[in-house]
Protein backbone atom coordinates (compact mmCIF):
# COMPACT_ATOMS: atom_id res chain seq x y z
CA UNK A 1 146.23 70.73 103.45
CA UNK A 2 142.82 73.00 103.99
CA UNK A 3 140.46 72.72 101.37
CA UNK A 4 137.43 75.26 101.24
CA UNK A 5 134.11 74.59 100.40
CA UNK A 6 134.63 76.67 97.16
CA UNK A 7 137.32 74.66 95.82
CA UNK A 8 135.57 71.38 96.54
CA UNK A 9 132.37 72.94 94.35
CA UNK A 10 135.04 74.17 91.45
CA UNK A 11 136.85 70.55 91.67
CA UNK A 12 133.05 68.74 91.00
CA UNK A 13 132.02 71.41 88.09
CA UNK A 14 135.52 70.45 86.65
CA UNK A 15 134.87 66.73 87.13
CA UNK A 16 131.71 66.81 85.06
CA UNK A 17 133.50 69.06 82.89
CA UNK A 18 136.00 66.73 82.38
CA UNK A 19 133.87 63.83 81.62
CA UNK A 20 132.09 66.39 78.54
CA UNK A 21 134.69 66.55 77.29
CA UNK A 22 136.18 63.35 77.02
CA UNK A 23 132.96 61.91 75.52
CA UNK A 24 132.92 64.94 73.25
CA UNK A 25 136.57 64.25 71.66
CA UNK A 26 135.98 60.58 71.49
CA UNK A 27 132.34 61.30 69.46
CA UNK A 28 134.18 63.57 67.20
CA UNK A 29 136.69 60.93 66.94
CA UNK A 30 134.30 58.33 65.92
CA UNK A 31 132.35 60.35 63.53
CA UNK A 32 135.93 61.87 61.85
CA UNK A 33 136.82 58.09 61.03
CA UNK A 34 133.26 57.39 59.35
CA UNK A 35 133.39 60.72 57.24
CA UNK A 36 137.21 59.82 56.13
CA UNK A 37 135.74 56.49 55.44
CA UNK A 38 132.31 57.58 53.61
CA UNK A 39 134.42 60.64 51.43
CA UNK A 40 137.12 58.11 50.37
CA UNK A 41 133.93 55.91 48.80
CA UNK A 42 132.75 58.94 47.21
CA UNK A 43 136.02 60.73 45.93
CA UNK A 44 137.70 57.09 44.81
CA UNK A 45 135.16 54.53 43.65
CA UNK A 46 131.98 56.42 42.67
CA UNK A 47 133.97 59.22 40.98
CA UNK A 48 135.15 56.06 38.75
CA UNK A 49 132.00 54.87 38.14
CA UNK A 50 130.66 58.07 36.91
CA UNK A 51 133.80 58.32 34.52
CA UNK A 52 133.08 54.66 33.04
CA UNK A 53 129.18 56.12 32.55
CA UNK A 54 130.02 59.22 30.88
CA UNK A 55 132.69 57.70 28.60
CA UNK A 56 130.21 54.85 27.97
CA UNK A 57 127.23 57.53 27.10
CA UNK A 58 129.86 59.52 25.06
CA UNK A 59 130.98 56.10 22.99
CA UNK A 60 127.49 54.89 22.30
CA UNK A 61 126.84 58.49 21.11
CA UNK A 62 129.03 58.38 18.49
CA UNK A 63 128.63 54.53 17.19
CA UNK A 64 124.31 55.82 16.78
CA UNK A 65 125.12 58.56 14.84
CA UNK A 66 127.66 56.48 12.31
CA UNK A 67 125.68 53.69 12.41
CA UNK A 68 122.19 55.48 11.62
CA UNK A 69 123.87 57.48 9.10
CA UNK A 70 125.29 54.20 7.55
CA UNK A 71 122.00 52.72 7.55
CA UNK A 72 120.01 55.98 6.21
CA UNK A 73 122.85 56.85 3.48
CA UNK A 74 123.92 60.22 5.25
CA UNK A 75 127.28 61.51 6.08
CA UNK A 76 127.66 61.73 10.05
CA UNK A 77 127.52 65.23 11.84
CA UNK A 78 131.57 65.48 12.20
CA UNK A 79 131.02 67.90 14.82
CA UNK A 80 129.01 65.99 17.38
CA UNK A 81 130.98 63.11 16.80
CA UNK A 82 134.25 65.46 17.75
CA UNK A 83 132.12 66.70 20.80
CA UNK A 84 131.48 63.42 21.93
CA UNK A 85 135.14 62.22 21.86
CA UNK A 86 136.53 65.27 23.60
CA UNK A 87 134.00 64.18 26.69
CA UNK A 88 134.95 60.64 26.24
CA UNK A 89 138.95 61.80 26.62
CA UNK A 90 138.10 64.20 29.24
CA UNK A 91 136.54 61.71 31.27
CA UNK A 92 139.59 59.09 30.51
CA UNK A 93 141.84 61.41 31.91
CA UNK A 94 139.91 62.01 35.31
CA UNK A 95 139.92 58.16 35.24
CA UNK A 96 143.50 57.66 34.72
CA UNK A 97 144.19 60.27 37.79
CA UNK A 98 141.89 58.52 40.23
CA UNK A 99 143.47 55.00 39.70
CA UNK A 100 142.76 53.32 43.02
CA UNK A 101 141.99 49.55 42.96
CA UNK A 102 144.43 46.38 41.89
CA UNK A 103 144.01 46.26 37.72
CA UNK A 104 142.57 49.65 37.19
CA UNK A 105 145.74 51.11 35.88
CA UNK A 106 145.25 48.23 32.86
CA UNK A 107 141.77 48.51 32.30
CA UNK A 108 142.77 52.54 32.09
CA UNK A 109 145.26 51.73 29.96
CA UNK A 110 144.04 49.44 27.42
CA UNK A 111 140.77 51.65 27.04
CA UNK A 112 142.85 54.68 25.94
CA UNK A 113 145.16 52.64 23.48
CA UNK A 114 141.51 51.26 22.39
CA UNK A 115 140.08 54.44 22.00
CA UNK A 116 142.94 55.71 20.05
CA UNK A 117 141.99 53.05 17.48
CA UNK A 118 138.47 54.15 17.33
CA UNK A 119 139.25 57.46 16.50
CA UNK A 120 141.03 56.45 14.18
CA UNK A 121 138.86 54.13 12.56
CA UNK A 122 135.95 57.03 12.92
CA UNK A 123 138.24 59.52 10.84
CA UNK A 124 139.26 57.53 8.59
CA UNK A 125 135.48 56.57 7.59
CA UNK A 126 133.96 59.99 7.81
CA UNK A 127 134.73 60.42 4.00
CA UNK A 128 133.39 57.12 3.46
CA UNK A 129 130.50 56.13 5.52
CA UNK A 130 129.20 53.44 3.33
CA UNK A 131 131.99 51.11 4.02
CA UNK A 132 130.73 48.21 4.70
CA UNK A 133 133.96 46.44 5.94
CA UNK A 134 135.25 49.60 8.14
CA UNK A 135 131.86 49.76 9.98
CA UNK A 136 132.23 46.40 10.93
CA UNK A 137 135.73 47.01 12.20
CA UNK A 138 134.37 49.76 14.14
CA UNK A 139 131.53 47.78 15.80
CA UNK A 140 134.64 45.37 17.29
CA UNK A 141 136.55 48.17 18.14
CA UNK A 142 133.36 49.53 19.83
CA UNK A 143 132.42 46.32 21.35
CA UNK A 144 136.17 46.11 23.21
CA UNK A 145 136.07 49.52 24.52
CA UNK A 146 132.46 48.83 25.71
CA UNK A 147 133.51 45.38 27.29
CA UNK A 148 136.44 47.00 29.04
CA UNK A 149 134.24 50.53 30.67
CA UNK A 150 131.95 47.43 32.36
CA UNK A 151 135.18 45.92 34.02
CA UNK A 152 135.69 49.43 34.87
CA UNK A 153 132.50 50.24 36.63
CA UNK A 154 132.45 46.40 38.02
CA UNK A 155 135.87 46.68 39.95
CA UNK A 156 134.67 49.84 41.49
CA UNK A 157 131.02 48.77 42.55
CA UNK A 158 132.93 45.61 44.01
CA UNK A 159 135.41 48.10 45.76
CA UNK A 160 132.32 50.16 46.76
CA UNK A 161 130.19 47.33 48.40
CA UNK A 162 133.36 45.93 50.42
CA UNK A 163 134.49 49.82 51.64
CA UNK A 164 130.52 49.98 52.67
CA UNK A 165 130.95 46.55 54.52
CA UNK A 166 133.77 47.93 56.63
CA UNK A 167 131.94 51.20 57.07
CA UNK A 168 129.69 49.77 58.38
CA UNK A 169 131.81 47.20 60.78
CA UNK A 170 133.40 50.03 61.91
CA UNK A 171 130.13 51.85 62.91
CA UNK A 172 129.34 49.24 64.68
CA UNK A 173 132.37 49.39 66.56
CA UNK A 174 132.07 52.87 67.40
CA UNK A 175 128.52 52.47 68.60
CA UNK A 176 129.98 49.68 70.78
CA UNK A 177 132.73 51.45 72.08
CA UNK A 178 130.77 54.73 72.99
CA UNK A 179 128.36 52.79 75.42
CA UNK A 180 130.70 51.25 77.19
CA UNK A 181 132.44 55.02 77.83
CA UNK A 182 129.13 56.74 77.78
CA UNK A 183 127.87 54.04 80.73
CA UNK A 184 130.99 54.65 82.61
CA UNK A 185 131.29 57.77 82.52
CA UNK A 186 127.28 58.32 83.55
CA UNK A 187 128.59 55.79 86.48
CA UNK A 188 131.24 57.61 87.77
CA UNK A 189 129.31 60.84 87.55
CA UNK A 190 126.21 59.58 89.28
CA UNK A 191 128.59 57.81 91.94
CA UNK A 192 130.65 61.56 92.48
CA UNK A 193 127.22 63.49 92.71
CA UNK A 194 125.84 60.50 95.44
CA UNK A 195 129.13 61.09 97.85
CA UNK A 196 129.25 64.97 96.85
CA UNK A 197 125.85 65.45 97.68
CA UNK A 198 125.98 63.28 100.86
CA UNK A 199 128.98 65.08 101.86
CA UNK A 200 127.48 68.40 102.53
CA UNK A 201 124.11 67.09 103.49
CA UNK A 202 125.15 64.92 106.59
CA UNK A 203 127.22 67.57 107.69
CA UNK A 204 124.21 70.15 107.23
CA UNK A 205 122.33 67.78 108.94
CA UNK A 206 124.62 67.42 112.29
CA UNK A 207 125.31 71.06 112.43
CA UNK A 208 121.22 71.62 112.68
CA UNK A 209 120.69 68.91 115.09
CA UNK A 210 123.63 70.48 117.15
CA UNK A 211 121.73 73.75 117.11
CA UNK A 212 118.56 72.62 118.27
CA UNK A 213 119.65 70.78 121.16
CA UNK A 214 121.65 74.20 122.37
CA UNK A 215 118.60 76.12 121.46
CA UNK A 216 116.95 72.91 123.57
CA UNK A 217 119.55 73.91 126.71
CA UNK A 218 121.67 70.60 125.93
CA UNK A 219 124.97 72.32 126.32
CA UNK A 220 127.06 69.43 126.56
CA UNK A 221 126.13 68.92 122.89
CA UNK A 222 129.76 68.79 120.62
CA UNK A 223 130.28 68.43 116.75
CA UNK A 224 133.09 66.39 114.63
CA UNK A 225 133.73 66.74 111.41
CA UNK A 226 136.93 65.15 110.46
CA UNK A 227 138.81 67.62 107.44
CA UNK A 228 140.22 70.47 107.10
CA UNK A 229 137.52 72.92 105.38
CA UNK A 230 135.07 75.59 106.67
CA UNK A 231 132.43 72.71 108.36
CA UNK A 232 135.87 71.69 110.67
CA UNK A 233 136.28 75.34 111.65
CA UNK A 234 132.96 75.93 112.37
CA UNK A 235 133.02 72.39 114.08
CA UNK A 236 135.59 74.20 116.99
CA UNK A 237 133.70 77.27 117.10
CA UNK A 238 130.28 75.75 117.65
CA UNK A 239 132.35 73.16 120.26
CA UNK A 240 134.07 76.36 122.03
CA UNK A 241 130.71 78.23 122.17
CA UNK A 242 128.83 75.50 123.67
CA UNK A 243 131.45 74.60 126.29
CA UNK A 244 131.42 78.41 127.44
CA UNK A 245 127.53 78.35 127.50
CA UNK A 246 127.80 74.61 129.68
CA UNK A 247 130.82 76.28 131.97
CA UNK A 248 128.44 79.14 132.25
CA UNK A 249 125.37 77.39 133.51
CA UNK A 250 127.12 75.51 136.01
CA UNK A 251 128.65 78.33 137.73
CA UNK A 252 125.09 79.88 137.41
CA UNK A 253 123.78 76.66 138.87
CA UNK A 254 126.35 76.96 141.64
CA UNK A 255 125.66 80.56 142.38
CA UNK A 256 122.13 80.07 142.39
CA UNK A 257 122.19 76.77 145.24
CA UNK A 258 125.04 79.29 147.44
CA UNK A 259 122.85 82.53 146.80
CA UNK A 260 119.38 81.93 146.14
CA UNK A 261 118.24 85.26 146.80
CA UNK A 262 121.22 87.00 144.55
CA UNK A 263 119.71 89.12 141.87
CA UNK A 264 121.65 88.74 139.02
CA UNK A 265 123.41 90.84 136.87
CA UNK A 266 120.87 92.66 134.36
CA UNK A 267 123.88 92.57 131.33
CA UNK A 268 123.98 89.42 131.75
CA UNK A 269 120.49 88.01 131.52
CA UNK A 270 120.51 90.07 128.34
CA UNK A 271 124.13 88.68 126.76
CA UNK A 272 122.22 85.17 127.11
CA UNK A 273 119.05 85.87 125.50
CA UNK A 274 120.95 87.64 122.49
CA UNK A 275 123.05 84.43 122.25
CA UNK A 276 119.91 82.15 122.23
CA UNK A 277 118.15 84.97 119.62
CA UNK A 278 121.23 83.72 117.52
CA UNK A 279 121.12 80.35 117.73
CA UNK A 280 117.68 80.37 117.12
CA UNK A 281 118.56 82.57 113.75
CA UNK A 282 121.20 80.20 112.75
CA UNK A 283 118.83 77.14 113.27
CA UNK A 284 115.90 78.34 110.83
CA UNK A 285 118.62 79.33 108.84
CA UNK A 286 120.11 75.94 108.66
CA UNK A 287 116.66 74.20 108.27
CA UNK A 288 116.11 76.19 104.87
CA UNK A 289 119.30 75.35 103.66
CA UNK A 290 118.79 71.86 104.29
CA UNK A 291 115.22 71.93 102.23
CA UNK A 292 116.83 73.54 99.30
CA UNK A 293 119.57 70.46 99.36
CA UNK A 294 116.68 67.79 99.69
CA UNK A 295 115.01 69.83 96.60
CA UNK A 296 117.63 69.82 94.36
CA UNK A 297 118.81 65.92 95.32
């Protein structure tokens, strides 16, 4: 099967294309699995732990405000204490939808039956805020709710530090595993441009050296190259043309040891300096090509 020049050039840019890419989809791969990993940390465990803040800010709110009033003799501002439980419910609701580790469903659980009590123990001493005995009923309701929003927090920052551990394993692993395909792939690509590169430059090479010794009258001078592509073809043309030009100075030899006097033909004195004018072309033509190959190796 021939195969030009051109073809073996768009097969090597494809090669190295090839290698791009596979480096390209396996980096993207890599990095894919440590944003999937990082954004589950964010949108599962710290999302919690803000929740357990905000209800805790929201629940400490309210027990100040009762318990300065208690201890100044004031009645408590109804409506910050109502602002301050709709956060605290709002942000026990995200909770309760982002229920990810083993036991946070309880912990969710028992601080909204918890909290329940509260508010009921803060409505029912609104009217009365001196009461000494409900405050202190409140302060142990207070205390449980508060006990329970640490667990919360805890279980996540535990989740969080193990999820970072493996994050960070697998990191490692993809670091690992790129090298090894980023070294073998710059391998296989340095190996590929070596033989490419030595491919046309040896042949380059021969076909100049077969030039100058025409140029240099050695007719008997022949070139091989083994293939089928354009350096074969040219390979039996340069053969062909230097057999004619040997064939032709023997018989001129001949005629000139049988005839020494013969004046030859004027056309063809002229046919062989045009050919030599060629292969002189072709061999400076040849010896640049062959400096802009040892340039760019």
């Amino acid at each position: 099967m021939k195969t030009s020049i051109r073809t073996k050039f768009s097969i090597g840019i494809l090669f190295f294309f090839v290698i791009i890419s596979v480096l390209s989809v396996f980096s993207a791969v890599f990095l894919n699995r440590l944003a999937n990993k990082t954004d589950t940390i964010f949108r599962e465990n710290h999302n919690s732990v803000i929740y357990a803040r905000d209800m805790s800010e929201a629940l400490l709110n309210i027990n100040q405000e009762i318990f300065n009033c208690f201890l100044n003799s004031k009645t408590p501002d109804s409506l910050f204490i109502s602002k301050e439980m709709n956060l605290f419910a709002g942000s026990l609701q995200l909770e309760k939808k982002n229920i990810t580790e083993i036991g946070e469903d309880k912990i969710a659980s028992g601080i909204d039956t918890d909290f329940i009590k509260y508010c009921a123990l803060v409505k029912d001493l609104l009217p009365t805020p001196n009461a000494q005995a409900k405050i202190l009923s409140l302060q142990k309701q207070f205390g449980d709710i508060n006990q329970q929003l640490i667990l919360l927090s805890q279980i996540n920052v535990k989740a969080i530090e193990q999820k970072t551990h493996e994050t960070k394993i697998l990191a490692k692993s993809a670091l690992t595993q790129m090298t090894i395909l980023a070294t073998l792939c710059f391998l296989i690509a340095v190996t590929f441009t070596f033989n490419f590169a030595t491919y046309f430059s040896e042949r380059f090479f021969q076909l100049f050296n077969g030039i100058k010794e025409i140029v240099a009258s050695n007719y008997g001078q022949r070139l091989y190259f083994e293939g089928h592509d354009e350096f074969h073809e040219l390979s039996l043309v340069f053969n062909e043309m230097a057999g004619k030009l040997e064939k032709s100075q023997q018989n001129l030899g001949v005629e000139s040891q049988d005839h020494p006097e013969k004046d030859y033909n004027f056309n063809d004195v002229q046919e062989v300096k045009k050919l030599l004018a060629r292969l002189k072309k072709i061999e400076e033509q040849s010896l640049q090509l062959i400096t802009r190959l040892e340039k760019k190796g």
